[in-house]
N, C-alpha and C. Protein backbone atom coordinates (compact mmCIF):
# COMPACT_ATOMS: atom_id res chain seq x y z
N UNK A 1 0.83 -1.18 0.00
CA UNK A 1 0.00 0.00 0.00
C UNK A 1 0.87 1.24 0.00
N UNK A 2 0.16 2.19 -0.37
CA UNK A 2 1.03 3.57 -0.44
C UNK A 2 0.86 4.24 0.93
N UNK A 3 1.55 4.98 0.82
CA UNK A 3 1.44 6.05 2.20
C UNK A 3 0.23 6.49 2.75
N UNK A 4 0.15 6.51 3.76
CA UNK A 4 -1.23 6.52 4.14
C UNK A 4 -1.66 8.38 4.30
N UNK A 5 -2.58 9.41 4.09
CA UNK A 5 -2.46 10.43 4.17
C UNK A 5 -3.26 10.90 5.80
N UNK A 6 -3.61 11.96 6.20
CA UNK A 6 -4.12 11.93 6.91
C UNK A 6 -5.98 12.62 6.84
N UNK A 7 -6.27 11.88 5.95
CA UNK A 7 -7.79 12.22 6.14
C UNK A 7 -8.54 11.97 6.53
N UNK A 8 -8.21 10.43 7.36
CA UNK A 8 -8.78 9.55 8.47
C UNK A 8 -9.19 10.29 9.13
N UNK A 9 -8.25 10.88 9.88
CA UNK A 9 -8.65 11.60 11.31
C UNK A 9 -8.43 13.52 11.41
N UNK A 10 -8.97 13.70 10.53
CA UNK A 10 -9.27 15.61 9.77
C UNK A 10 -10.22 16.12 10.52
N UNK A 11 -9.77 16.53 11.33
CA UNK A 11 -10.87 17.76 12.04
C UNK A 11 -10.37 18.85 11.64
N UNK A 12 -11.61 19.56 11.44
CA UNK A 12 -11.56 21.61 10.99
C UNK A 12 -11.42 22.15 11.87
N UNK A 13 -11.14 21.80 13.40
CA UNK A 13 -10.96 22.45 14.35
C UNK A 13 -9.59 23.81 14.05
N UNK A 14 -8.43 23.06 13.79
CA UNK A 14 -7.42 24.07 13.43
C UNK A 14 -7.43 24.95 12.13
N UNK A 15 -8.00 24.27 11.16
CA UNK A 15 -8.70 25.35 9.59
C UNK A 15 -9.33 26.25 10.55
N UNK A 16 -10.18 26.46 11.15
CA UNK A 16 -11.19 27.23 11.56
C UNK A 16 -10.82 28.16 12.42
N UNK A 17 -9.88 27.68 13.39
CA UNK A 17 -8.70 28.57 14.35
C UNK A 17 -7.97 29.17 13.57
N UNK A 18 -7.19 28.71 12.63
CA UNK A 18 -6.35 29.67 12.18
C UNK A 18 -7.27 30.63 11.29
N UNK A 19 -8.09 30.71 10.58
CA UNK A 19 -8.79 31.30 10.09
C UNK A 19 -9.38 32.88 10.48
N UNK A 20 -9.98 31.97 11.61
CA UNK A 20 -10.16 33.20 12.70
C UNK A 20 -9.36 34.30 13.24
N UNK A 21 -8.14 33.76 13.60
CA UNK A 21 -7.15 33.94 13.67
C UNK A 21 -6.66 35.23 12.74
N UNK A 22 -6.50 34.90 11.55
CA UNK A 22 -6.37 35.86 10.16
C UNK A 22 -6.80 36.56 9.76
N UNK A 23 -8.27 36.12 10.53
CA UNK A 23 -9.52 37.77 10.23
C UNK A 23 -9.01 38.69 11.03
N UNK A 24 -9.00 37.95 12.74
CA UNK A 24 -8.95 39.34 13.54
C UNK A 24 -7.47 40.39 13.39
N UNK A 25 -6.44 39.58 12.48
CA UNK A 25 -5.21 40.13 12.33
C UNK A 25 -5.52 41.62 11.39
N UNK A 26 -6.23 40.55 10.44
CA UNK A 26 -6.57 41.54 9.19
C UNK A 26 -8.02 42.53 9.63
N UNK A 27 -8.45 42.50 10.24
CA UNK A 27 -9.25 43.48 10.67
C UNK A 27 -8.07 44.48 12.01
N UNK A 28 -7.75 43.96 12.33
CA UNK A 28 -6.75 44.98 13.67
C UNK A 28 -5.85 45.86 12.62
N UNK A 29 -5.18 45.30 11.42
CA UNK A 29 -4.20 45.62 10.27
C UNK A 29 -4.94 46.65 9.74
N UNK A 30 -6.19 46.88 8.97
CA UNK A 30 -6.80 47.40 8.60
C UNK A 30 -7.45 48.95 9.54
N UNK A 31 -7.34 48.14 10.10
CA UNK A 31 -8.03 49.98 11.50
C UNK A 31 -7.12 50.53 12.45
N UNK A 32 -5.74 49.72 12.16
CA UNK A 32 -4.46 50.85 12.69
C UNK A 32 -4.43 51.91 11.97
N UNK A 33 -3.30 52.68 12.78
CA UNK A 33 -2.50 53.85 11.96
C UNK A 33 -1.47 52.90 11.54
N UNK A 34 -1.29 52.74 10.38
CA UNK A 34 0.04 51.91 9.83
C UNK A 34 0.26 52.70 8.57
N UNK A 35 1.81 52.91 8.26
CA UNK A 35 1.67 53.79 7.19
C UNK A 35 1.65 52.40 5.86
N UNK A 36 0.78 52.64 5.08
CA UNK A 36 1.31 51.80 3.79
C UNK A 36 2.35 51.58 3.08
N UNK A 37 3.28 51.07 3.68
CA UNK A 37 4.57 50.74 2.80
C UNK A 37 4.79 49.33 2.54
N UNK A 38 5.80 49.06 1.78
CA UNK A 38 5.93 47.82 1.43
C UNK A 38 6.21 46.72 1.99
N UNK A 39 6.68 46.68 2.94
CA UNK A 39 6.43 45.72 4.10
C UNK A 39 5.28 45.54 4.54
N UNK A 40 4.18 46.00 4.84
CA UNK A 40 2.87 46.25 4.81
C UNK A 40 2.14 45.46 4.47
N UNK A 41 2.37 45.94 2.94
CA UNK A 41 1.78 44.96 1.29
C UNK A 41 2.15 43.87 2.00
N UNK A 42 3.32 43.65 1.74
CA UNK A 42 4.12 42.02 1.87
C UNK A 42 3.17 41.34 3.18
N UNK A 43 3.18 41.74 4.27
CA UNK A 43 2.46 41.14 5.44
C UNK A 43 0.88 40.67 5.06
N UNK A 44 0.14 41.95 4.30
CA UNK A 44 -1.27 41.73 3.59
C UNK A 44 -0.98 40.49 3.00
N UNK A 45 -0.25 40.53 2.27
CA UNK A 45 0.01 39.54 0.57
C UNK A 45 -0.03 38.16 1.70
N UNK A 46 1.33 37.96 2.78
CA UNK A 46 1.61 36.93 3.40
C UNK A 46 -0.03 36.55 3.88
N UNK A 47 -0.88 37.52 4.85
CA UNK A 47 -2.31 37.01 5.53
C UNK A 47 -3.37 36.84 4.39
N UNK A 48 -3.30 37.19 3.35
CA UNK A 48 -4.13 36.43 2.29
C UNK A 48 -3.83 35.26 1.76
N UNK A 49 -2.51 34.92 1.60
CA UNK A 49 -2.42 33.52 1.24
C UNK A 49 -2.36 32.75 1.66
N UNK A 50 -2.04 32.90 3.43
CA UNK A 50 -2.71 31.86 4.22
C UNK A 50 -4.21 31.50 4.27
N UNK A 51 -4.68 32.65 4.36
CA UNK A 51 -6.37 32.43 4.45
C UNK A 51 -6.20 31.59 2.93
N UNK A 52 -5.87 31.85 2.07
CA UNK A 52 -6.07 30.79 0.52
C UNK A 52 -6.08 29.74 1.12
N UNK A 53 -4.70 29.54 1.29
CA UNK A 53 -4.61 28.29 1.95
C UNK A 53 -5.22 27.25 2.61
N UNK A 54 -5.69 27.61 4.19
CA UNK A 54 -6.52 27.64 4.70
C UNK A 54 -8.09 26.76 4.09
N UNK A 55 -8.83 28.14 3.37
CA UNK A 55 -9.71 27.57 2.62
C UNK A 55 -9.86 26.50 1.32
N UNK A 56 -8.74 26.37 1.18
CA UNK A 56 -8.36 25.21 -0.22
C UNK A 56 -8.18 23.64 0.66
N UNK A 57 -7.62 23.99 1.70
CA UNK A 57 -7.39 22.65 2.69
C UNK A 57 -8.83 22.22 3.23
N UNK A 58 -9.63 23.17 3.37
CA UNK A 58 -11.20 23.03 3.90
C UNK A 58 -11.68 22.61 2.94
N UNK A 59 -11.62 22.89 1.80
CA UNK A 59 -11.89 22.59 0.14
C UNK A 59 -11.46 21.16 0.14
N UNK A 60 -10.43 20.56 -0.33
CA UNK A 60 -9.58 19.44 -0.32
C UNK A 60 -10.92 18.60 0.48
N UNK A 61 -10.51 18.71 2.04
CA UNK A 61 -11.09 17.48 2.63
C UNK A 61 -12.73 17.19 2.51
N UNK A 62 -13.64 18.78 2.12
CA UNK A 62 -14.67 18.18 2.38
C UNK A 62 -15.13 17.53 0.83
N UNK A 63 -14.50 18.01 -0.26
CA UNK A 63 -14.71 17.45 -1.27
C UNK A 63 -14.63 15.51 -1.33
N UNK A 64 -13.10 15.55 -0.75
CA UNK A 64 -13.00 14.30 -0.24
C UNK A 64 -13.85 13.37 0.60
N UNK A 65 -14.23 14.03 1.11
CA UNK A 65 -15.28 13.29 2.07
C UNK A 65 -16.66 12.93 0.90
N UNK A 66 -16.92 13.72 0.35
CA UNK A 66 -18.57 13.81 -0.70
C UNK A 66 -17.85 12.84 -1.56
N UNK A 67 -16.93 12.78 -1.86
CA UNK A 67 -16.32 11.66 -3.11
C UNK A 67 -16.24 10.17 -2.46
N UNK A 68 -15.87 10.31 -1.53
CA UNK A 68 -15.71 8.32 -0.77
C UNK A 68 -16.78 8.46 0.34
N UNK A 69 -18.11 9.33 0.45
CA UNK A 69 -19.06 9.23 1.30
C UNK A 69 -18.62 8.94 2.75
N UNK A 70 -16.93 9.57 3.18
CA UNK A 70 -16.28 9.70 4.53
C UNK A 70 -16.23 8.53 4.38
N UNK A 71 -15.67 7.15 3.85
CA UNK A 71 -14.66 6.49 4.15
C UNK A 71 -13.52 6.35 3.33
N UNK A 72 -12.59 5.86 4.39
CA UNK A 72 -10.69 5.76 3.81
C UNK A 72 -10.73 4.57 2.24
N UNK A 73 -10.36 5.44 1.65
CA UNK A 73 -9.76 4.77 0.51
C UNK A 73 -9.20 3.04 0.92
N UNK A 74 -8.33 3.39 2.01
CA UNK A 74 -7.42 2.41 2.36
C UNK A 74 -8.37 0.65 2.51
N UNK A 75 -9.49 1.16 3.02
CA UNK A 75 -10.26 0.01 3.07
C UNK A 75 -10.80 -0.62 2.32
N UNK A 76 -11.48 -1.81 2.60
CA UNK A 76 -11.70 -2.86 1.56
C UNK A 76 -12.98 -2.31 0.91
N UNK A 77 -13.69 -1.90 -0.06
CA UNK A 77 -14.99 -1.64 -0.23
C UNK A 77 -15.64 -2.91 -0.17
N UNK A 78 -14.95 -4.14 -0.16
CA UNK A 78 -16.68 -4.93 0.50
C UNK A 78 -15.61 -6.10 1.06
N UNK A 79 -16.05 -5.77 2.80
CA UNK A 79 -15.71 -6.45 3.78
C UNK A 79 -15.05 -7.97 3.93
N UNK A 80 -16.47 -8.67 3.38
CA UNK A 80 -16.51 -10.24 2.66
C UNK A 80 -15.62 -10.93 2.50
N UNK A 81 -15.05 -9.56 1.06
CA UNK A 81 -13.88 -10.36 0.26
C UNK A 81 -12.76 -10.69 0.44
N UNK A 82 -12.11 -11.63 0.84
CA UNK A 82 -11.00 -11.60 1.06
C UNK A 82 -9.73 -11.98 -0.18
N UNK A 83 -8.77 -10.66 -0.03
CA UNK A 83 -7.79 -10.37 -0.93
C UNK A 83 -6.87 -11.56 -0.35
N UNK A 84 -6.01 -12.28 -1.54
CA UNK A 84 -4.87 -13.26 -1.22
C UNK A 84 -3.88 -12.53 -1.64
């Protein structure tokens, strides 16, 4: 068998923390006095592509889940049979 990934055991608990996480940055970022310079940008640029991130990994698993109806690939699809 190949490597096993971890979608067995995927909770959104940490997607959802860090997430949160990224809003309240980017809302605190947004309603400072900060002057706009390019370091700035760069920090924006960096907290948007985590949030991408983020939401593409939330993407990934639940798609995954609607495609094998939440079970592991890894298993036998019918119990019964036994592989030699």
């Amino acid at each position: 068998m190949g490597p096993q990934l971890y979608f067995d055991n995927y909770t959104a608990a940490s997607d959802v923390t860090v997430l949160a996480i990224c809003i309240v940055i980017g809302i605190l970022i947004m309603t400072s006095f900060v002057t706009r310079t390019r370091p700035f940008f760069l920090f924006v640029n960096m907290l948007v592509s985590l949030v991408l991130a983020v939401l593409s990994d939330m993407i990934l698993h639940d798609s995954y889940a609607h495609t094998t109806n939440g079970k592991s690939r890894s298993r036998s699809p019918n119990p019964e049979r036994k592989v030699i």
